[in-house]
Protein backbone atom coordinates (compact mmCIF):
# COMPACT_ATOMS: atom_id res chain seq x y z
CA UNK A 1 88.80 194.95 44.32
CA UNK A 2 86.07 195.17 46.93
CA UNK A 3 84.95 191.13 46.32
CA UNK A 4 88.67 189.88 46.66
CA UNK A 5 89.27 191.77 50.04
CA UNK A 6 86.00 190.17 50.97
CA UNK A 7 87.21 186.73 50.36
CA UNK A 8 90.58 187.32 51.63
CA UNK A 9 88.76 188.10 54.81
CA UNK A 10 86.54 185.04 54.94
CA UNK A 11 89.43 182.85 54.26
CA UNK A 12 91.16 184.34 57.04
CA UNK A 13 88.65 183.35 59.60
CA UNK A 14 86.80 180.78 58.02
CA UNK A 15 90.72 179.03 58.35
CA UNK A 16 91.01 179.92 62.18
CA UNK A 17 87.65 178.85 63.08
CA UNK A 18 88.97 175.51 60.85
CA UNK A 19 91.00 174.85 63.90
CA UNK A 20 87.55 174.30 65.19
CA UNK A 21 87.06 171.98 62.87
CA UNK A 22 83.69 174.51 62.18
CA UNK A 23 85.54 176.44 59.37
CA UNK A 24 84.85 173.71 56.56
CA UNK A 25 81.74 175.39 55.18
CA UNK A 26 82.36 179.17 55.09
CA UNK A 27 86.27 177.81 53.66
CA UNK A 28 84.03 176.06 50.76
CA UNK A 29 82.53 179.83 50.71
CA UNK A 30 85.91 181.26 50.16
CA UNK A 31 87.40 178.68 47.98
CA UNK A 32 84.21 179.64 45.59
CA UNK A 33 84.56 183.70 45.69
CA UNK A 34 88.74 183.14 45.28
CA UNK A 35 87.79 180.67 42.12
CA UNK A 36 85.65 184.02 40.61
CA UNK A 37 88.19 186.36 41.91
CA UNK A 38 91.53 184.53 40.06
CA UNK A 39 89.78 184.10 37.57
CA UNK A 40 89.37 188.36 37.01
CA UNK A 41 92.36 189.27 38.53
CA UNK A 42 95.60 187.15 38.66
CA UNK A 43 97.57 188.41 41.58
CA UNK A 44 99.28 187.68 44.27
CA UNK A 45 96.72 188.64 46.76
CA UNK A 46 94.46 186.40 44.84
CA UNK A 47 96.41 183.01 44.90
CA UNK A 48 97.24 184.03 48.72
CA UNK A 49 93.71 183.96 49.47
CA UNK A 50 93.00 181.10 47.20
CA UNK A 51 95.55 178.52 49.41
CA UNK A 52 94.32 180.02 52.79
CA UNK A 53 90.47 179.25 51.44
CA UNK A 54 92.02 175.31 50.70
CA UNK A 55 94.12 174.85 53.91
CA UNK A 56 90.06 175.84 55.46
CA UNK A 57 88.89 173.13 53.59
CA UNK A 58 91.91 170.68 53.95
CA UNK A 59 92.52 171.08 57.77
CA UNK A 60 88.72 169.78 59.05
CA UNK A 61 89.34 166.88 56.66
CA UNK A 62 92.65 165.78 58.11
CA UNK A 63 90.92 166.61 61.48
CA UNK A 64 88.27 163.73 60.53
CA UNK A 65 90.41 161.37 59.25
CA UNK A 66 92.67 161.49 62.05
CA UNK A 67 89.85 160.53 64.60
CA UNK A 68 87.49 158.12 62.41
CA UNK A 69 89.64 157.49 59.50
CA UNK A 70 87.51 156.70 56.89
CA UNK A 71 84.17 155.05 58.72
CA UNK A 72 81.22 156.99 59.08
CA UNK A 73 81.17 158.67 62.79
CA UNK A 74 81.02 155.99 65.83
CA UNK A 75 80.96 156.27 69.33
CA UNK A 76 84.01 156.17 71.19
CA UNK A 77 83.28 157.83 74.13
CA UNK A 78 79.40 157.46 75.63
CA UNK A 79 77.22 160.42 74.70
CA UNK A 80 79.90 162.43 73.01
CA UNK A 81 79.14 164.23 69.87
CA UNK A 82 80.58 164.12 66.49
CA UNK A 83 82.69 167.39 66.86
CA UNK A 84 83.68 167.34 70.17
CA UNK A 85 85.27 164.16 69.28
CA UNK A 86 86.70 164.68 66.81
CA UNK A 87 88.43 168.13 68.83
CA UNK A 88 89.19 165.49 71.83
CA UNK A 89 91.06 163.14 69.64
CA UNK A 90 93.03 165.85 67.67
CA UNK A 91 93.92 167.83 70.17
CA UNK A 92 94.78 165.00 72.74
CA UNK A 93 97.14 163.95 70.31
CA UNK A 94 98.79 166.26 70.14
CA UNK A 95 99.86 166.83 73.65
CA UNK A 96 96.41 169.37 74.93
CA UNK A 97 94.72 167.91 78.19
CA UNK A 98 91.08 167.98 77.07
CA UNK A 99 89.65 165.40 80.16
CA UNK A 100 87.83 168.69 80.95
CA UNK A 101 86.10 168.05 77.74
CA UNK A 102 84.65 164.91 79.58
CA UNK A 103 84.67 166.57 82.66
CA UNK A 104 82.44 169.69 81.75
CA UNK A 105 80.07 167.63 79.35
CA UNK A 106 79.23 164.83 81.86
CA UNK A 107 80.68 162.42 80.07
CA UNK A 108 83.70 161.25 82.89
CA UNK A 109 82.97 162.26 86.42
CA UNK A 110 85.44 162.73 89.22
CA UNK A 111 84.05 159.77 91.06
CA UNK A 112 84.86 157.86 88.08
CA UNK A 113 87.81 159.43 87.41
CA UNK A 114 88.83 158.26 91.19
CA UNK A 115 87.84 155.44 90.96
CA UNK A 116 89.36 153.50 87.67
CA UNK A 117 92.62 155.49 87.81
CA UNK A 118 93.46 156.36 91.29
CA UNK A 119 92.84 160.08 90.53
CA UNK A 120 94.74 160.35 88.29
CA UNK A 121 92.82 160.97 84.92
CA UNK A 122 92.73 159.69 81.29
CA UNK A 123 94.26 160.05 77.97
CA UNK A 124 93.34 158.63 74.83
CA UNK A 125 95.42 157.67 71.84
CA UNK A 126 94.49 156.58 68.30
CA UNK A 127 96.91 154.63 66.17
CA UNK A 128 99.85 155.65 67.54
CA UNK A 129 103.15 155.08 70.01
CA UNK A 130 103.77 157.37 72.48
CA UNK A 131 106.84 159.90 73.06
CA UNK A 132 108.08 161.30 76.17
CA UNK A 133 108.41 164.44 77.16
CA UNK A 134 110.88 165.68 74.54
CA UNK A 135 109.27 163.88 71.42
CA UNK A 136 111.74 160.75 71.45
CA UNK A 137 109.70 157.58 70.66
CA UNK A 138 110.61 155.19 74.34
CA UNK A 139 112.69 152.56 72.46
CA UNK A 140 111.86 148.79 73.73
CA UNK A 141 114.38 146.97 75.75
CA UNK A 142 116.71 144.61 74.09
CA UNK A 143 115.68 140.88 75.46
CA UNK A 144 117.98 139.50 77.21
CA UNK A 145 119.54 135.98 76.12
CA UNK A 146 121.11 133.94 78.49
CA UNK A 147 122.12 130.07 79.09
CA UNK A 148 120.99 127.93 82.08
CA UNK A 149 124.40 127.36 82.94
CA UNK A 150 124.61 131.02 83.94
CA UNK A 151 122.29 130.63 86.87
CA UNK A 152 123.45 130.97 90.63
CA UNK A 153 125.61 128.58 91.78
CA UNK A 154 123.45 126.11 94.10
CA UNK A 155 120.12 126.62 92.39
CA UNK A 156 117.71 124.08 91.25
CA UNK A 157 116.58 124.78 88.01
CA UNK A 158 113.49 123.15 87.04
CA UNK A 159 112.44 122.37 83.69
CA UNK A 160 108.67 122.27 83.08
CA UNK A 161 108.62 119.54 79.96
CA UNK A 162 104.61 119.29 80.17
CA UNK A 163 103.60 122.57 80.48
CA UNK A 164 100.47 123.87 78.88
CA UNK A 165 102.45 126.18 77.10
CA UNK A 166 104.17 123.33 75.12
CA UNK A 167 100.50 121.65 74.79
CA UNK A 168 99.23 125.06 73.30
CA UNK A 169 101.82 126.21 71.00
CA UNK A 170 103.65 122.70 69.47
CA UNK A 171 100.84 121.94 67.51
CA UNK A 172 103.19 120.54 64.37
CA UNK A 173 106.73 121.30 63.18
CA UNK A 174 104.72 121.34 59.84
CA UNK A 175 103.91 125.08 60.37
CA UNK A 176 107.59 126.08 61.40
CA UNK A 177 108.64 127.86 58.25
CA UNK A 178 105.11 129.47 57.67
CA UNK A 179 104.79 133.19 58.29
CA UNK A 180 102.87 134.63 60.94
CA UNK A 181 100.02 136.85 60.07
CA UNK A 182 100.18 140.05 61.76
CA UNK A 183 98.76 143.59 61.08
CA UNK A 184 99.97 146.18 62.88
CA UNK A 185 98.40 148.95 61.52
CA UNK A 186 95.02 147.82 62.75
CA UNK A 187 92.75 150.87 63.55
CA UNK A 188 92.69 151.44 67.48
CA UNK A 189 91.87 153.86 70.06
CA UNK A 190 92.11 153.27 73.75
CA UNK A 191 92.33 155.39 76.99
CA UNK A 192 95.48 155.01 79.15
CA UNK A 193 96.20 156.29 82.97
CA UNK A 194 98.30 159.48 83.03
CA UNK A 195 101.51 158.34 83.39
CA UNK A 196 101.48 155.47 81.43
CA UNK A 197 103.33 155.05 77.98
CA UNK A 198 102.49 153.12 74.61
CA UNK A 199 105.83 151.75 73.61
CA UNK A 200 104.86 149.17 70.73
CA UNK A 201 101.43 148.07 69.68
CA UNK A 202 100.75 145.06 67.41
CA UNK A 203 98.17 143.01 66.39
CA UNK A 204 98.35 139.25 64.98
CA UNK A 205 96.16 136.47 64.29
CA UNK A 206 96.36 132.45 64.05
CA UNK A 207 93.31 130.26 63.03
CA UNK A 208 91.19 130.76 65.97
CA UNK A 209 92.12 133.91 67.73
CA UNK A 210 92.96 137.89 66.59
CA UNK A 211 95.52 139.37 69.39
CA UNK A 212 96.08 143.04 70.01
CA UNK A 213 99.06 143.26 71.99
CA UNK A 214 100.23 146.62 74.06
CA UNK A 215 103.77 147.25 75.68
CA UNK A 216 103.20 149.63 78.13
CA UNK A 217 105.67 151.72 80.21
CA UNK A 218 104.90 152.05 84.06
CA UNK A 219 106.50 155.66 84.08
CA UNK A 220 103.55 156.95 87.00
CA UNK A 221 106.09 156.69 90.28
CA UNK A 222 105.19 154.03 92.53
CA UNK A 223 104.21 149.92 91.70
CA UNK A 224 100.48 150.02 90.23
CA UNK A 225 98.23 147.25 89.15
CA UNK A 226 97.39 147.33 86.11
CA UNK A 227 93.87 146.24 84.17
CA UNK A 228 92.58 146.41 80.80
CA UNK A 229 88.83 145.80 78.64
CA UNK A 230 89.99 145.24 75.04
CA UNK A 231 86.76 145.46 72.79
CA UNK A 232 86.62 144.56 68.87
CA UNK A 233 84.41 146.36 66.95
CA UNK A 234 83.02 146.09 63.64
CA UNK A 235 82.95 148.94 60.55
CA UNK A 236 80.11 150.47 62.38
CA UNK A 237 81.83 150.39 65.85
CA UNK A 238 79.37 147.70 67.34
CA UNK A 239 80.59 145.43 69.92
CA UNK A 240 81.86 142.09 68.85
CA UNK A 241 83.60 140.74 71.63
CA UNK A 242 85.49 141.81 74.66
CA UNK A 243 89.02 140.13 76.62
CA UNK A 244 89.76 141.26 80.17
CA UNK A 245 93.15 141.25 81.31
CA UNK A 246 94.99 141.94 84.71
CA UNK A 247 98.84 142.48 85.72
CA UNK A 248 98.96 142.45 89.43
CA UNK A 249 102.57 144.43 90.27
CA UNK A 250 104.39 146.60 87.98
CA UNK A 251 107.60 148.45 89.29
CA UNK A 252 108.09 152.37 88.36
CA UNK A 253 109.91 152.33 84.88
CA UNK A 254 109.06 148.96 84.22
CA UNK A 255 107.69 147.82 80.87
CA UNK A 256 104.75 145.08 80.87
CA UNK A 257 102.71 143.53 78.21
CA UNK A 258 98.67 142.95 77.73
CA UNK A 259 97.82 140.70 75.14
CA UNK A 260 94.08 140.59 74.44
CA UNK A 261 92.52 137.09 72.83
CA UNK A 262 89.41 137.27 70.43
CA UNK A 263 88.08 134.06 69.99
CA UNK A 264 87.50 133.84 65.91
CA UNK A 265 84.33 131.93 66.76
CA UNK A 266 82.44 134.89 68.05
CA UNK A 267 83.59 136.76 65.20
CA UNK A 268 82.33 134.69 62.40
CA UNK A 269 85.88 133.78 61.51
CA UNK A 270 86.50 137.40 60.36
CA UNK A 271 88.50 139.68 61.50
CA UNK A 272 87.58 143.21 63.31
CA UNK A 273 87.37 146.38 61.55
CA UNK A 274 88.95 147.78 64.84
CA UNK A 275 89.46 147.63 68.74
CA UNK A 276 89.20 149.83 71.51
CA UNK A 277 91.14 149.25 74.63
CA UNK A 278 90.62 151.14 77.79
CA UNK A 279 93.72 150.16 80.70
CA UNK A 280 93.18 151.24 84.57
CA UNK A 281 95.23 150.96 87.20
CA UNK A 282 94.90 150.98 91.32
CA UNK A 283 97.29 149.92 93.98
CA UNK A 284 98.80 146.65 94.02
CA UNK A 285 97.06 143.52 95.72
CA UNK A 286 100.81 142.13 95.99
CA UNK A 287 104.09 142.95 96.49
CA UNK A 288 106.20 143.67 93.65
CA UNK A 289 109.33 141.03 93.79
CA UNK A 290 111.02 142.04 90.48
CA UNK A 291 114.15 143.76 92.07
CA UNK A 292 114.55 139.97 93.87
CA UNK A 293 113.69 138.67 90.75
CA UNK A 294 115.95 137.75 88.08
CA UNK A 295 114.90 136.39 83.61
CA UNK A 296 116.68 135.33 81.15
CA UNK A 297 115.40 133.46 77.97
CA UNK A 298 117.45 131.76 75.52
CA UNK A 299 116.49 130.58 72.04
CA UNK A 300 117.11 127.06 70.84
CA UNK A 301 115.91 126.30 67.72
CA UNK A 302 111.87 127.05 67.31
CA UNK A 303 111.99 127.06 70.85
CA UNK A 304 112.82 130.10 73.72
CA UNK A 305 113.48 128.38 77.49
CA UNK A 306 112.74 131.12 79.85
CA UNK A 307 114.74 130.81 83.37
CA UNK A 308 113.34 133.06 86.51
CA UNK A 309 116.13 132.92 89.30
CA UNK A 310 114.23 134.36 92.40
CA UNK A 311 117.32 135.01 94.84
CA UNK A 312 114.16 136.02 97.83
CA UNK A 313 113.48 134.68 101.07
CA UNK A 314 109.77 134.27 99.74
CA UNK A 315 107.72 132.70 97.22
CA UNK A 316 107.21 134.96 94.08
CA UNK A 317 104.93 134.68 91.07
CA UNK A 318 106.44 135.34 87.65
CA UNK A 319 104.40 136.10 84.54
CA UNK A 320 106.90 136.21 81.73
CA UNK A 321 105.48 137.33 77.42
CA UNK A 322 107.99 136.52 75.22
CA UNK A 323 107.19 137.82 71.62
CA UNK A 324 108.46 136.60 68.71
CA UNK A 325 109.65 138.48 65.47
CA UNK A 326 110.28 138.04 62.12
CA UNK A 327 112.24 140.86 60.78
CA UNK A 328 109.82 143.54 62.14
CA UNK A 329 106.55 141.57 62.14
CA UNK A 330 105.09 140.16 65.15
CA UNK A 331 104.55 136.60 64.37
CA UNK A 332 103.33 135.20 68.22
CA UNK A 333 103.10 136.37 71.74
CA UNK A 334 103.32 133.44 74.60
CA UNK A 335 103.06 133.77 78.06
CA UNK A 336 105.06 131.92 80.56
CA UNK A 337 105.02 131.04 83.85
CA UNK A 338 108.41 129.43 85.08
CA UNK A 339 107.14 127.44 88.31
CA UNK A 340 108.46 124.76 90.37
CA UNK A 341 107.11 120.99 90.66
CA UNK A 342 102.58 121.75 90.06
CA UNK A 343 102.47 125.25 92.06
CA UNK A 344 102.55 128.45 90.09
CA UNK A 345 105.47 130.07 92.32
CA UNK A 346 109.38 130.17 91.96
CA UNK A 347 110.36 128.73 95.65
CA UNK A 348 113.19 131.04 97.23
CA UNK A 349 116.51 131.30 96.58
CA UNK A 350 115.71 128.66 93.42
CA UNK A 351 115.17 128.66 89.94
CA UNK A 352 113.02 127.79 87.40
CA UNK A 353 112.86 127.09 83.79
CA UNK A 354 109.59 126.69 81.10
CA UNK A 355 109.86 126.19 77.45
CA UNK A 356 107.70 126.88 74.72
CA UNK A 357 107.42 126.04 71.02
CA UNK A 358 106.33 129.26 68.59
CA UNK A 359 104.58 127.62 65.53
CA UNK A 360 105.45 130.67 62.86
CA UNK A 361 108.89 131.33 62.17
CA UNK A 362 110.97 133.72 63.58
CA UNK A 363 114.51 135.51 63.95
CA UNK A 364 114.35 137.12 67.21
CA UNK A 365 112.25 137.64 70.70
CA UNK A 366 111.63 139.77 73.11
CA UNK A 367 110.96 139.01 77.05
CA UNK A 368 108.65 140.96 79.35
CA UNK A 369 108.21 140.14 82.97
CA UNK A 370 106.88 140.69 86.55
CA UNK A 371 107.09 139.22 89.66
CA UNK A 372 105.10 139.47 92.97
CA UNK A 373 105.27 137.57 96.33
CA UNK A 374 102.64 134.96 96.48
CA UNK A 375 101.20 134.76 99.11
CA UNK A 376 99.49 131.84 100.50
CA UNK A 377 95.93 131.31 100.06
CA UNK A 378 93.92 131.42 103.33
C-alpha cells in the first residue's frame, strides 16, 4: 500500500510540473512504479495513477512536437534555449503573452521592440490560422467579380495588353489543364505585430520558384505599413535563402497579401524543409487611397482582367494579388498593377484595367488590394 501512494504522488506532480514540459522524466519514474504496482494490486487507485503517470509522459511529447515537429531542436529565436522554446511556442499558442519571455532573457529588447513594431510587441505562430477574440477562424472575403461595362460612366478604362504580367505568366496554353503544385501544410513559424491576423496561409511552387503566401488582417486601428523577411530553411533550420517584401498603406480591417519568391536555383532545385517569416509594421510613407479606390476582377477563360476605378482628385497606386484556386488548392498567386499609358498610377477620376494569364488550372480567384496616393517623385 505504502509504494502505490508513493507513485500516486509522483504522478501527481511529476504531471503538473509536465506543464513545464520538466515532468517527462520523474512521469517515466511513475509510469515504472504504477507498472510494479498493477501488476500486485489491480485497483482502481492503481489504473488512476497509471493514466496520470502516461498523460506525464504524453503531454511534454505533444509539447515538442507542437514547436519542432519532428526535427531535432533548431533555433528560432537567437539565443533561446530548447525549453524555453518550446514553453514560448506552446503557450503563445494558445493565447498566453510570453514576449516577457524575450523580454526578461535578453533575447527582444524594448528598443527593438520600438523599433520594428511601433511599440507594439510580437507574437509568434506555428502552423496555424489565427482566430479572433472569441475562437471563430476570420473567414476570407468573397472576391468580387465584376464586368468592365460596370465602370463609371465617363471613365477611360485602359487595357494593359503588354504587361509584364502577361509576359510572366502566358508561358503556353500547353500547361492550362495541368495542376498546380501546392502544399499547404508546409512547416512554418513566423512572428506577427500585435494586432495583426493570419487569415489563410499557403504555399505553392512552379519550376523555378517555391511561394509562401500570407493573408493578413490589418485589425491594429489606424493605416500601417507593412514589411516582411521570409527565410527558407533546411531540416536542420540553416538558412537557404531569404525574400523581402513591403506593402506601403493598409487601411484598419483591411486584408492584404505577402507572397514571398524562392528562387529554386539557390535551393538546388529542392524544396525547403520549412520557412520562417517575421512581418513588421511602422507608419505609412503614403496615404492610404483605398476608400477612393474602387476593384473588381472578372474571369474570362484562363484569364482574370482586374479593373481599379480611382474616383480621386489624385494619382493613386494600386497593388492588386489575385490568387487562383482549384477546389481548395492554391494553384498561383499574381500580382497586378492596373496603370494607365507606361506610369505605375491610376490617373484621377479614371480607370484602369490589366490582365493576366494563370498557367495551372483553376475554378475560382480571389482579389486582394491597396491603394495609396502617389506622389510625385522630387
Amino acid at each position: 500500500m505504502h509504494i502505490i501512494a508513493v507513485a500516486l504522488i509522483l504522478s501527481i506532480l511529476a504531471g503538473i510540473a509536465s506543464f513545464l514540459f520538466v515532468g517527462i522524466i520523474p512521469s517515466i519514474i511513475a509510469l515504472i512504479l504504477n507498472i510494479i504496482c498493477i501488476r500486485k494490486e489491480k485497483s482502481i487507485n492503481t489504473v488512476r495513477s497509471l493514466a496520470i503517470s502516461v498523460v506525464g509522459i504524453l503531454l511534454p511529447v505533444i509539447m515538442y512536437l507542437n514547436s519542432y515537429g519532428f526535427s531535432l531542436p533548431f533555433e528560432k529565436i537567437k539565443g533561446m534555449p530548447m525549453l524555453s522554446q518550446i514553453l514560448y511556442d506552446n503557450y503563445t499558442r494558445l493565447g498566453f503573452n510570453m514576449d516577457w519571455m524575450l523580454k526578461d532573457s535578453g533575447k527582444l529588447d524594448e528598443e527593438l521592440l520600438t523599433e520594428v513594431n511601433n511599440g507594439m510587441g510580437l507574437y509568434y505562430v506555428t502552423e496555424g490560422v489565427d482566430f479572433d477574440e472569441e475562437g471563430v477562424h476570420v473567414a476570407e472575403e468573397p472576391v468580387e467579380e465584376a464586368s468592365i461595362d460596370d465602370a463609371i460612366p465617363g471613365m477611360d478604362i485602359e487595357i494593359d495588353e503588354s504587361s509584364i504580367f502577361e509576359a510572366v505568366d502566358s508561358n503556353s496554353d500547353a500547361g492550362k489543364m495541368e495542376i498546380g503544385k501546392s502544399d499547404d501544410d508546409m512547416p512554418s513559424y513566423g512572428g506577427l505585430p500585435i494586432g495583426t491576423l493570419i487569415v489563410g496561409q499557403y504555399f505553392r511552387e512552379d519550376d523555378h520558384n517555391c511561394n509562401p503566401i500570407l493573408v493578413l488582417q490589418n485589425k491594429t486601428g489606424g493605416a500601417c505599413r507593412f514589411e516582411c523577411l521570409f527565410t527558407a530553411r533546411d531540416e536542420d533550420g540553416n538558412e537557404l535563402a531569404t525574400s523581402r517584401k513591403t506593402v506601403e498603406a493598409v487601411k484598419n480591417d483591411a486584408l492584404f497579401v505577402f507572397e514571398g519568391r524562392f528562387d529554386k536555383g539557390r535551393l538546388d532545385g529542392k524544396r525547403p524543409a520549412m520557412y520562417e517569416f517575421l512581418v513588421s509594421k511602422r507608419d505609412p510613407y503614403e496615404k492610404d487611397m483605398a476608400d477612393e479606390v474602387s476593384v473588381f476582377s472578372q474571369v474570362l477563360d484562363y484569364s482574370v482582367m482586374v479593373t481599379a476605378q480611382n474616383l480621386s482628385d489624385k494619382k493613386v497606386k494600386v497593388d492588386a494579388y489575385v490568387l487562383f484556386f482549384d477546389g481548395d488548392e492554391l494553384v498561383d498567386c499574381i500580382w497586378m498593377i492596373p496603370r494607365n499609358e507606361d506610369e505605375v498610377t491610376v490617373y484621377p477620376k479614371s480607370a484602369a484595367a490589366i490582365k493576366a494569364d494563370a498557367y495551372y488550372r483553376f475554378d475560382r480567384v480571389e482579389t486582394y488590394y491597396t491603394a495609396y496616393e502617389a506622389v510625385e517623385a522630387r
